[in-house]
C-alpha atoms as a PDB file:
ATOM      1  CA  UNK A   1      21.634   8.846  31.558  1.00  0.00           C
ATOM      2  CA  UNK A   2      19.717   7.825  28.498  1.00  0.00           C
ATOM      3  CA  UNK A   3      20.671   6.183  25.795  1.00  0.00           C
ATOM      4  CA  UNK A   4      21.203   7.126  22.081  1.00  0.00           C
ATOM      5  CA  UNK A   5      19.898   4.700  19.769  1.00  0.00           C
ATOM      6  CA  UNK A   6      22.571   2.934  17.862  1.00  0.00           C
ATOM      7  CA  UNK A   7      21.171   1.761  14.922  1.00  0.00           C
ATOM      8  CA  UNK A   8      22.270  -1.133  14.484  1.00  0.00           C
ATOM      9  CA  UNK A   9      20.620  -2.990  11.557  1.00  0.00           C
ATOM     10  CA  UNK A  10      18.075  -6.107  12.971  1.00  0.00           C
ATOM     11  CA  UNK A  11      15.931  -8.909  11.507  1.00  0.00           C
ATOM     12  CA  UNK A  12      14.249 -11.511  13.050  1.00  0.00           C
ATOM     13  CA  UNK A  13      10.839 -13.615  13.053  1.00  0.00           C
ATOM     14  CA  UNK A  14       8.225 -11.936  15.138  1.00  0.00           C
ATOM     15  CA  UNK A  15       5.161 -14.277  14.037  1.00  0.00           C
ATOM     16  CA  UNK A  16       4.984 -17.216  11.654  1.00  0.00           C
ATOM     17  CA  UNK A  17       5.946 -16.073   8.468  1.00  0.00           C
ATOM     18  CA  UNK A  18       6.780 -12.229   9.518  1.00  0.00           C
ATOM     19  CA  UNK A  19       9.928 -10.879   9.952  1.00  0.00           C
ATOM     20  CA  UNK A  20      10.322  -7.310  11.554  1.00  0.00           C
ATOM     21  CA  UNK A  21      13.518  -5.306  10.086  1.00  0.00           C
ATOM     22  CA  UNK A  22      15.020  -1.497  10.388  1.00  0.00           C
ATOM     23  CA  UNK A  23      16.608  -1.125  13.964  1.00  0.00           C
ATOM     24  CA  UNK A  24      15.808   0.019  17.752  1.00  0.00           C
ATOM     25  CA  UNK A  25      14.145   3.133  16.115  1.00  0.00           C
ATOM     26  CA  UNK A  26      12.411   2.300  13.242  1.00  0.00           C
ATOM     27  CA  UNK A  27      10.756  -0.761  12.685  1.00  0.00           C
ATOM     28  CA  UNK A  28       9.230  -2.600   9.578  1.00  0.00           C
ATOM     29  CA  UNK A  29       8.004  -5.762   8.372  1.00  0.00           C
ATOM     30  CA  UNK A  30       8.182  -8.266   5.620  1.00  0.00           C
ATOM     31  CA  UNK A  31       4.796 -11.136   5.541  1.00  0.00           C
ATOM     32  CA  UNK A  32       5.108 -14.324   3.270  1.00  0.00           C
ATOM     33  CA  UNK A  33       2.153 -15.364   2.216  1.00  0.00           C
ATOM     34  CA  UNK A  34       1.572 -17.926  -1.079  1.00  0.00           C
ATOM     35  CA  UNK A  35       0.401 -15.126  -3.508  1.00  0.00           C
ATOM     36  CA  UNK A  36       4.019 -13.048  -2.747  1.00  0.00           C
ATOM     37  CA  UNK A  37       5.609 -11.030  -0.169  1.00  0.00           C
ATOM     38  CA  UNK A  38       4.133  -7.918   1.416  1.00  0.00           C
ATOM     39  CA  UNK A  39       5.741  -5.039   2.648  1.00  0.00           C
ATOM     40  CA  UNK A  40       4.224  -3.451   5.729  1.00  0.00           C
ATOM     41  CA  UNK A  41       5.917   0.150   6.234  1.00  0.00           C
ATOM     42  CA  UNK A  42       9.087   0.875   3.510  1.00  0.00           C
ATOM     43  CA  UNK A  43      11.842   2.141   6.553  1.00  0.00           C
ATOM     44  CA  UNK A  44      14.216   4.430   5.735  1.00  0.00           C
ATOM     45  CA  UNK A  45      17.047   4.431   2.238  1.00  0.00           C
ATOM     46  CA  UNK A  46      19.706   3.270   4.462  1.00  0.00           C
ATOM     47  CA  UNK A  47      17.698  -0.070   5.147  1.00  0.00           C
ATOM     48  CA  UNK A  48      17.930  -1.094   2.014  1.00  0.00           C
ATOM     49  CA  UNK A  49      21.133  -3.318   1.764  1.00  0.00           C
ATOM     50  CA  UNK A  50      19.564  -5.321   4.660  1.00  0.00           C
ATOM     51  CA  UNK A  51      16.398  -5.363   3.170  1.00  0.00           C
ATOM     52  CA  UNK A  52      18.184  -6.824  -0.110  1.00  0.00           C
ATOM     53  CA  UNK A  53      20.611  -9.097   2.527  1.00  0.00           C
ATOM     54  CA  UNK A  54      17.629 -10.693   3.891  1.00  0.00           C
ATOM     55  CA  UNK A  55      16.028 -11.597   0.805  1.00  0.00           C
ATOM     56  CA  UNK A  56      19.182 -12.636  -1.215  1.00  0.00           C
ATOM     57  CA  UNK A  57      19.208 -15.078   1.877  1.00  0.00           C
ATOM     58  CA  UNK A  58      15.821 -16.899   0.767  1.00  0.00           C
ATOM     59  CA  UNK A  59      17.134 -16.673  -2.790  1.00  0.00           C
ATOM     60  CA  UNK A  60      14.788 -13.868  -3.073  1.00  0.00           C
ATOM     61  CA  UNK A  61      14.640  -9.887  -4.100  1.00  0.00           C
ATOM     62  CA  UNK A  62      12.894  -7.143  -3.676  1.00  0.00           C
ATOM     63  CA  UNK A  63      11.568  -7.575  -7.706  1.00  0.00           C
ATOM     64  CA  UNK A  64       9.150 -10.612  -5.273  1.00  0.00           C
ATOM     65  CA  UNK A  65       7.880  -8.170  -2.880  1.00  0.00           C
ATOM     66  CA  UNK A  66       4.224  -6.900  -4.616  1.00  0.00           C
ATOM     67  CA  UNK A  67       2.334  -4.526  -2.303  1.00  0.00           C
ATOM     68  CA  UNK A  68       4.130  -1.954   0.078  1.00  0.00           C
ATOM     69  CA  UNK A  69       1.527  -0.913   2.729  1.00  0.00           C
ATOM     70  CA  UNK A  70       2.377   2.264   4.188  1.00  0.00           C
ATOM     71  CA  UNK A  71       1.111   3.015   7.725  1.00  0.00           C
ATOM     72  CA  UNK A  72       1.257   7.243   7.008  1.00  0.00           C
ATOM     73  CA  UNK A  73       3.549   8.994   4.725  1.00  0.00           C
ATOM     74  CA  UNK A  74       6.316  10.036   7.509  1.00  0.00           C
ATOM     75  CA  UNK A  75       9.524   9.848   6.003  1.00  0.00           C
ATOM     76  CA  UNK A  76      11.559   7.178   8.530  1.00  0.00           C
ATOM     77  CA  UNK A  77       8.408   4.938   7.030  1.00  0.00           C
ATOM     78  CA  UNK A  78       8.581   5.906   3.517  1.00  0.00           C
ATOM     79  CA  UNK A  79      12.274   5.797   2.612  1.00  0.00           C
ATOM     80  CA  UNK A  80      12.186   2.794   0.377  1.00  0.00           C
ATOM     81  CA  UNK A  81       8.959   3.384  -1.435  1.00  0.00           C
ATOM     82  CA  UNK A  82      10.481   4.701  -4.412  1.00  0.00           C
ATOM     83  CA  UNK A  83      12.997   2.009  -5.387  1.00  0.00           C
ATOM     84  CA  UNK A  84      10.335  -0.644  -4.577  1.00  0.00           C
ATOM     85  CA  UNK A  85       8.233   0.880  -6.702  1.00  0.00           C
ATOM     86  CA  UNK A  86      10.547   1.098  -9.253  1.00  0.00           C
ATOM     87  CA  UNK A  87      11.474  -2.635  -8.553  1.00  0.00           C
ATOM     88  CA  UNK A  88       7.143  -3.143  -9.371  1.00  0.00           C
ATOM     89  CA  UNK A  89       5.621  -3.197  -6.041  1.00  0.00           C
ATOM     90  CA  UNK A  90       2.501  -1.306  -5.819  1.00  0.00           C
ATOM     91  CA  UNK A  91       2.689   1.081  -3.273  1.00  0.00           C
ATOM     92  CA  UNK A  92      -0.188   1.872  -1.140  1.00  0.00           C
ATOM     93  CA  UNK A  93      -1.521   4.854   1.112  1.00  0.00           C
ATOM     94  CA  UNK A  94      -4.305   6.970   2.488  1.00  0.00           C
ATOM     95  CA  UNK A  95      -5.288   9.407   0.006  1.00  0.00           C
ATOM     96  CA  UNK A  96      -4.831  12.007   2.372  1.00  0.00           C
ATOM     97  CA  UNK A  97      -1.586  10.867   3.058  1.00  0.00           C
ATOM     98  CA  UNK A  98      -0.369  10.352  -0.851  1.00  0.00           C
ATOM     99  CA  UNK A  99       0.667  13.831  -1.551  1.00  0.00           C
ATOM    100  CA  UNK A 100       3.932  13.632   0.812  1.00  0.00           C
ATOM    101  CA  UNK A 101       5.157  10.513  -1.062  1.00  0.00           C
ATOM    102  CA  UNK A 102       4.499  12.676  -4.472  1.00  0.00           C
ATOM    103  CA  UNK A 103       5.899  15.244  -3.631  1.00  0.00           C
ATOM    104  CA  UNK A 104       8.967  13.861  -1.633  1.00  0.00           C
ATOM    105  CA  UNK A 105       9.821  13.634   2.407  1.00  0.00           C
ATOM    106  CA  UNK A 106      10.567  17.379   3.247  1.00  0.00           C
ATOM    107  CA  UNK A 107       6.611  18.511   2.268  1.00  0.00           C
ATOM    108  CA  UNK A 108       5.379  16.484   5.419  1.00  0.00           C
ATOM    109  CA  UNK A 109       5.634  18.979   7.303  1.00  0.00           C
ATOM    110  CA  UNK A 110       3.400  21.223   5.254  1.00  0.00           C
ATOM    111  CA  UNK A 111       1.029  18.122   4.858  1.00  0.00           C
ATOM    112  CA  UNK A 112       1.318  16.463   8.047  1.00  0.00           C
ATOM    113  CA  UNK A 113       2.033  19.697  10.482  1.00  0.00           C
ATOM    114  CA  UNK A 114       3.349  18.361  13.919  1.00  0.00           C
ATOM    115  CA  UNK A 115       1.177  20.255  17.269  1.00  0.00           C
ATOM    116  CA  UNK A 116       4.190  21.044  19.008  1.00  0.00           C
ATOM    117  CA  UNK A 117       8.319  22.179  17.970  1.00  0.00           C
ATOM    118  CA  UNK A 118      10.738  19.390  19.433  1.00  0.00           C
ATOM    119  CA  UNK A 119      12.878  21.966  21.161  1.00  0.00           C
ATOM    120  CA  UNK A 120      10.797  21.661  24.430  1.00  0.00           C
ATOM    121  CA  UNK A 121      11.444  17.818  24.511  1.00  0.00           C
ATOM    122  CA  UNK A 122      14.926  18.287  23.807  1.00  0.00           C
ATOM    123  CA  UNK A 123      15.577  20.221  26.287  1.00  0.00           C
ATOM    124  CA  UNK A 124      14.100  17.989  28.513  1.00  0.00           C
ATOM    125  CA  UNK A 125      15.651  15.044  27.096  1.00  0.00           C
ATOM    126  CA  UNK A 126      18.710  16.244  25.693  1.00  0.00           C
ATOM    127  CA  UNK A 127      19.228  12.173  24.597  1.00  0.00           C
ATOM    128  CA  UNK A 128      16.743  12.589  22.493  1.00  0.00           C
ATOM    129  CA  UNK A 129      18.410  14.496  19.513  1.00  0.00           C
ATOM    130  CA  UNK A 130      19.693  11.222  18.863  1.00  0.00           C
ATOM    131  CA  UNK A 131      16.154  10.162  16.857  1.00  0.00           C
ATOM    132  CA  UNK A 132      16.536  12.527  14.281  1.00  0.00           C
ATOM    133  CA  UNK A 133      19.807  12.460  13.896  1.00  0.00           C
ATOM    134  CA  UNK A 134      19.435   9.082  13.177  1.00  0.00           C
ATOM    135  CA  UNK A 135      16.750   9.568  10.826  1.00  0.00           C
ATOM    136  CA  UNK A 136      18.863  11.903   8.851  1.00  0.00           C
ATOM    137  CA  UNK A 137      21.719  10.051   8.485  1.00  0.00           C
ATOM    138  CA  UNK A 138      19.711   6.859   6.938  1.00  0.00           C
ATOM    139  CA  UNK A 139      18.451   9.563   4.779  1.00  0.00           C
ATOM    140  CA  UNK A 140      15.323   9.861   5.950  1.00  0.00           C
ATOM    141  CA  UNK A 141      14.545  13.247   4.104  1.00  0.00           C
ATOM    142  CA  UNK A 142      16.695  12.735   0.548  1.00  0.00           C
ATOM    143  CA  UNK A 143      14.009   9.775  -0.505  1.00  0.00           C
ATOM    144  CA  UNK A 144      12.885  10.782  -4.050  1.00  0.00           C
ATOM    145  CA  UNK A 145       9.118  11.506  -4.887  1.00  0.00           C
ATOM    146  CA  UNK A 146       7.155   8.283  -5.589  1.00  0.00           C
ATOM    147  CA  UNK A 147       4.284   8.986  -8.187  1.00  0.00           C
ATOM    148  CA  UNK A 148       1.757   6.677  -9.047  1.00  0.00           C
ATOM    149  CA  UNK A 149       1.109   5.223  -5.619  1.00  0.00           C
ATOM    150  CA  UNK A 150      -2.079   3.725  -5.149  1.00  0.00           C
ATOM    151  CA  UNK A 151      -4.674   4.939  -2.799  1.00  0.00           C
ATOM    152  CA  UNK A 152      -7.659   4.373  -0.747  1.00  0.00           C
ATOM    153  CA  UNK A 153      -9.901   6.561   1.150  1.00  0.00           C
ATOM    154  CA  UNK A 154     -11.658   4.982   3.684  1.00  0.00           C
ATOM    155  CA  UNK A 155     -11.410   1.511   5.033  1.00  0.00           C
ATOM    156  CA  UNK A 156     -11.836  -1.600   3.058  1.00  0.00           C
ATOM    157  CA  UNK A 157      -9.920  -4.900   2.109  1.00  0.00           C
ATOM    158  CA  UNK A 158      -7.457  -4.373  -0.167  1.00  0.00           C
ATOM    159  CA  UNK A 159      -8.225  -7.039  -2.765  1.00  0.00           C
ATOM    160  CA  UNK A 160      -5.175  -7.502  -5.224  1.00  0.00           C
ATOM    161  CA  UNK A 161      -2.734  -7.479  -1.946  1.00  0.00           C
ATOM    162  CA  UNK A 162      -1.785 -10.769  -0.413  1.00  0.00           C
ATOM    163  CA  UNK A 163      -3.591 -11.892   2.204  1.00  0.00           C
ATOM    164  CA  UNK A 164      -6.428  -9.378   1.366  1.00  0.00           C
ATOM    165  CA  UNK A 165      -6.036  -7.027   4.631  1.00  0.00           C
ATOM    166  CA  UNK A 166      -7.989  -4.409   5.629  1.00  0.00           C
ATOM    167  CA  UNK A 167      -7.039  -1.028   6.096  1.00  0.00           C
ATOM    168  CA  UNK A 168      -8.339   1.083   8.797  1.00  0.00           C
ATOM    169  CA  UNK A 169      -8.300   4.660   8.984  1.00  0.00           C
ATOM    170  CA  UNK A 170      -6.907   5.964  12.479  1.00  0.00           C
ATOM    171  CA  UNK A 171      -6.400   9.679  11.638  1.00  0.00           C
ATOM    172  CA  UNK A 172      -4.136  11.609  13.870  1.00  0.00           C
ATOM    173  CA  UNK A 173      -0.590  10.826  13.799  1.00  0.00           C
ATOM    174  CA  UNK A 174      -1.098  12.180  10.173  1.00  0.00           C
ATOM    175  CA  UNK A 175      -3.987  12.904   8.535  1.00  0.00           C
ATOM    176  CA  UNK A 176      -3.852   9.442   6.620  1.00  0.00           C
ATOM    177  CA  UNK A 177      -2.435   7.330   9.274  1.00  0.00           C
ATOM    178  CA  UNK A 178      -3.805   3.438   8.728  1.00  0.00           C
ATOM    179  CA  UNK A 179      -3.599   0.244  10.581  1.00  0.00           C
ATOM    180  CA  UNK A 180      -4.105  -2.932   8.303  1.00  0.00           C
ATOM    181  CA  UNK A 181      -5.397  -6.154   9.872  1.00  0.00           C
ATOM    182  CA  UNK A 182      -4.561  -9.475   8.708  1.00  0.00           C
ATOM    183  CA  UNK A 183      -7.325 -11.348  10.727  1.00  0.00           C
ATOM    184  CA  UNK A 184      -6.968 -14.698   9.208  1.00  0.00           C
ATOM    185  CA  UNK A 185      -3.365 -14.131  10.921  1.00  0.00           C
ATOM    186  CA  UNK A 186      -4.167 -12.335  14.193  1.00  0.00           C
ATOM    187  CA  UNK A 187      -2.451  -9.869  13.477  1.00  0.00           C
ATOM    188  CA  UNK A 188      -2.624  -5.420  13.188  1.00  0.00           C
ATOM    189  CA  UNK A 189       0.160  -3.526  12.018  1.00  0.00           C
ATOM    190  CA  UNK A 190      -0.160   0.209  13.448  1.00  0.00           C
ATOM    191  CA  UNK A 191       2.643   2.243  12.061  1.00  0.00           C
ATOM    192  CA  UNK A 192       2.363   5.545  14.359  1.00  0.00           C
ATOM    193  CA  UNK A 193      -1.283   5.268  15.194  1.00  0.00           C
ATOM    194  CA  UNK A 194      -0.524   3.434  18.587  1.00  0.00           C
ATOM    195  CA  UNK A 195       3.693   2.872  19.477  1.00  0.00           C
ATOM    196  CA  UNK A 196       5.431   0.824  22.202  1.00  0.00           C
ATOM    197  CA  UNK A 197       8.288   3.431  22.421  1.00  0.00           C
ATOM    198  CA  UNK A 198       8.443   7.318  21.826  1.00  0.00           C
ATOM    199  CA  UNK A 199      12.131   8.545  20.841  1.00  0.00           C
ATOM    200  CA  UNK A 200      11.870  11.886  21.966  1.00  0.00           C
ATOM    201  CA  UNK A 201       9.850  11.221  25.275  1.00  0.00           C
ATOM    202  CA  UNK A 202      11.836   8.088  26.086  1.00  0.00           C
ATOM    203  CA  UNK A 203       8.284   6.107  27.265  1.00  0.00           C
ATOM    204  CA  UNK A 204       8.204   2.523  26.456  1.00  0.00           C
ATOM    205  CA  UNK A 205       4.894   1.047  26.607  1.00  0.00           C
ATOM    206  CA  UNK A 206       1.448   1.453  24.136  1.00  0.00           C
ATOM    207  CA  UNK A 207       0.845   5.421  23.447  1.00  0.00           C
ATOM    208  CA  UNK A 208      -0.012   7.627  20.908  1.00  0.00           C
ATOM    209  CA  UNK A 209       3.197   9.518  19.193  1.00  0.00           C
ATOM    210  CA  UNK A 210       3.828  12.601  21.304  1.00  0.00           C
ATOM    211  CA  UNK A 211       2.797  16.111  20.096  1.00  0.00           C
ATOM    212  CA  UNK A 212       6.139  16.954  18.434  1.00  0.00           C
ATOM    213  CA  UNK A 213       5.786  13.839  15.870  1.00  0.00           C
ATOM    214  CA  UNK A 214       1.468  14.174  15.248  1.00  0.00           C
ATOM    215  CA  UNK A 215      -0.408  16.392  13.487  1.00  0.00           C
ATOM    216  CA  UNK A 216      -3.271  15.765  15.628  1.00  0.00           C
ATOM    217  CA  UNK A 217      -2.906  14.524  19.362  1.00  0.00           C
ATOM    218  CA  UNK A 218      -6.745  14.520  20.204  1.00  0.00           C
ATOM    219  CA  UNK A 219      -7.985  12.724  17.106  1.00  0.00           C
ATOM    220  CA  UNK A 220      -5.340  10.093  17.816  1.00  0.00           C
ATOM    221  CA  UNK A 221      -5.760   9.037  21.078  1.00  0.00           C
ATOM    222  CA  UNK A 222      -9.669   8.634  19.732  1.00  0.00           C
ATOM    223  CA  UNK A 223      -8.748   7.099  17.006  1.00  0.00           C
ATOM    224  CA  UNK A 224      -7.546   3.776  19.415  1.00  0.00           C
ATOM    225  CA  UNK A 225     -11.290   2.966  19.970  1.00  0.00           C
ATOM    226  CA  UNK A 226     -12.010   2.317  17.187  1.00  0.00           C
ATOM    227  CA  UNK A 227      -9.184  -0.856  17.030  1.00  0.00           C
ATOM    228  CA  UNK A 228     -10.809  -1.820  21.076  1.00  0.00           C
ATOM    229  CA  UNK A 229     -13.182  -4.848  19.516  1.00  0.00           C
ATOM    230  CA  UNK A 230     -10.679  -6.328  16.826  1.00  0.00           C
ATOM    231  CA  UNK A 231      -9.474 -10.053  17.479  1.00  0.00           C
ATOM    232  CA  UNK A 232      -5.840 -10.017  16.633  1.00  0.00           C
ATOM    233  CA  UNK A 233      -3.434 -11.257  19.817  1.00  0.00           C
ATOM    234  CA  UNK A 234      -0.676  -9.390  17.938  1.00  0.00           C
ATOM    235  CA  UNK A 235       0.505  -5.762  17.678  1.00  0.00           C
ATOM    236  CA  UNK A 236       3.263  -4.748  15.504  1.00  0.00           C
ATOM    237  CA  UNK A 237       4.087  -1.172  15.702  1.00  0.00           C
ATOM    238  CA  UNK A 238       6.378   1.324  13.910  1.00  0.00           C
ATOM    239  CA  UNK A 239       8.406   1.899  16.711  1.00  0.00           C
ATOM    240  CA  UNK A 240       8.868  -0.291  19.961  1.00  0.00           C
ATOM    241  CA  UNK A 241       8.733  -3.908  20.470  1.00  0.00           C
ATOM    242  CA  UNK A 242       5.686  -6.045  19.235  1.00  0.00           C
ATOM    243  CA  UNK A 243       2.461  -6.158  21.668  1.00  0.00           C
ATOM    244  CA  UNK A 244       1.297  -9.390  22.777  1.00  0.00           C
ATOM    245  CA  UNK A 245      -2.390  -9.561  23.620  1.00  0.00           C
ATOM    246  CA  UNK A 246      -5.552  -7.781  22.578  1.00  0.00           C
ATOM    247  CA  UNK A 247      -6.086  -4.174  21.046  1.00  0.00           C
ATOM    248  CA  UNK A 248      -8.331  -3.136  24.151  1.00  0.00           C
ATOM    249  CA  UNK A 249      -5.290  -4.324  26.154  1.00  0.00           C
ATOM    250  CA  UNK A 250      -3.156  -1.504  24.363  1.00  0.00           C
ATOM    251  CA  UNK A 251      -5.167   1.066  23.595  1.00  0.00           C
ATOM    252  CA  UNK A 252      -6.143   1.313  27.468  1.00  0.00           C
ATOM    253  CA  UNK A 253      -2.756   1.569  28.658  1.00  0.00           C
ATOM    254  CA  UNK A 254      -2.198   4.123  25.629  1.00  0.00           C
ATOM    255  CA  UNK A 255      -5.060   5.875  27.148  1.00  0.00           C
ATOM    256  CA  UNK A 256      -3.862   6.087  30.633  1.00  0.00           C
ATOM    257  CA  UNK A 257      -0.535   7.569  29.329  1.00  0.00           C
ATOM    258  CA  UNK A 258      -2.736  10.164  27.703  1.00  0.00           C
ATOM    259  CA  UNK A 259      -0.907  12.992  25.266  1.00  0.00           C
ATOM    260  CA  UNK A 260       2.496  14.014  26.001  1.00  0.00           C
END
């Protein structure tokens, strides 16, 4: 039988100077760097006592976190966007992907359209009605609008963030969906672009977000080639477990899986 997620609240180091929070279903991460703390992904509103509980723990709050870099504008990656923002973070995202944070979490699904309804994977899977349950509990879709994010178009290194990343565009997942590389670091932070584990399909391993979560299957899975010649020995996705070794390593085995 499979097994709900739990949700238990976890933290812990997943590279020198980046620590991966949220839970076993959504994950985000926190990067030190000497010009400030970064932000990579904003979880959901319930993750925001151990967001605050890890920083107090430094001697640190979230008024020292300055960029939020959001992978797409789904809500379970959005959720504390707006009181980070209010806190002075600049929040960033693909233009295309902007609108759902401006106009709040429930217009994703005008914006970002999933292919497919969920009810066919449920049924399959009854186990799996355990994802958004748990998204809606954490209050994945009662986040408030955040205006005034910042955005960006295409890719390019986002100067006045530390540790200059760049953003790369990997359309699919949502319209806006973006990886950001930290070369100097080795590592890529994918968000929904390319996952380790799907909550409604139950696979663990790299793959594209099934049809019921993406707004665009095909333009995903071709979206991966274009993170095949990067040099980062580090993958840190928005759900799963961190991927050790290359892109090509990943995106081939996300390949094989193919679109589910």
């Amino acid at each position: 039988m499979s097994r709900l997620p739990s949700g238990r609240p976890s933290s812990h180091q997943v590279a020198p100077g980046v620590v991966r929070l949220g839970d076993d279903v959504v994950s985000f991460y926190l990067l030190e760097h000497p010009d400030g703390l970064t932000l990579i992904d904003a979880g959901l509103p319930g993750h925001l006592p151990q967001l605050k509980g890890h920083l107090s723990r430094s001697g640190r709050s979230v008024r020292d976190i300055r960029a939020v870099l959001l992978t797409h504008g789904h809500p379970d990656h959005t959720g504390l966007a707006g009181p980070l923002h209010q806190a002075g973070a600049d929040i960033w995202v693909h233009d295309l992907d902007a609108p759902i944070l401006e106009e709040g979490p429930r217009s994703a699904m005008r914006h970002a359209k999933p292919e497919r309804s969920m009810l066919p994977y449920l049924l399959r899977r009854p186990a799996a009605i355990g994802t958004p349950l748990h998204l809606a509990r954490k209050g994945g879709f009662t986040a408030p609008p955040v205006p005034d994010v910042r955005t960006f178009h295409g890719d390019q290194h986002l100067e006045t963030v530390p540790g200059r990343p760049r953003a790369i565009v990997l359309s699919g997942h949502t319209p806006g969906s973006t990886a950001y590389l930290f070369a100097d670091r080795g590592l890529l932070f994918t968000g929904d672009a390319l996952v380790t584990h799907d909550g409604l399909t139950g696979h663990t391993g790299p793959a594209v977000v099934c049809r019921a979560f993406t707004h665009d299957s095909t333009a995903a899975l071709a979206s991966l080639d274009r993170l095949d010649e990067l040099n980062v020995s580090l993958l840190l996705p928005g759900h799963g477990q961190p991927f050790t070794g290359s892109p090509r390593a990943a995106t081939d085995q996300a390949r094989r899986t193919g679109l589910r």
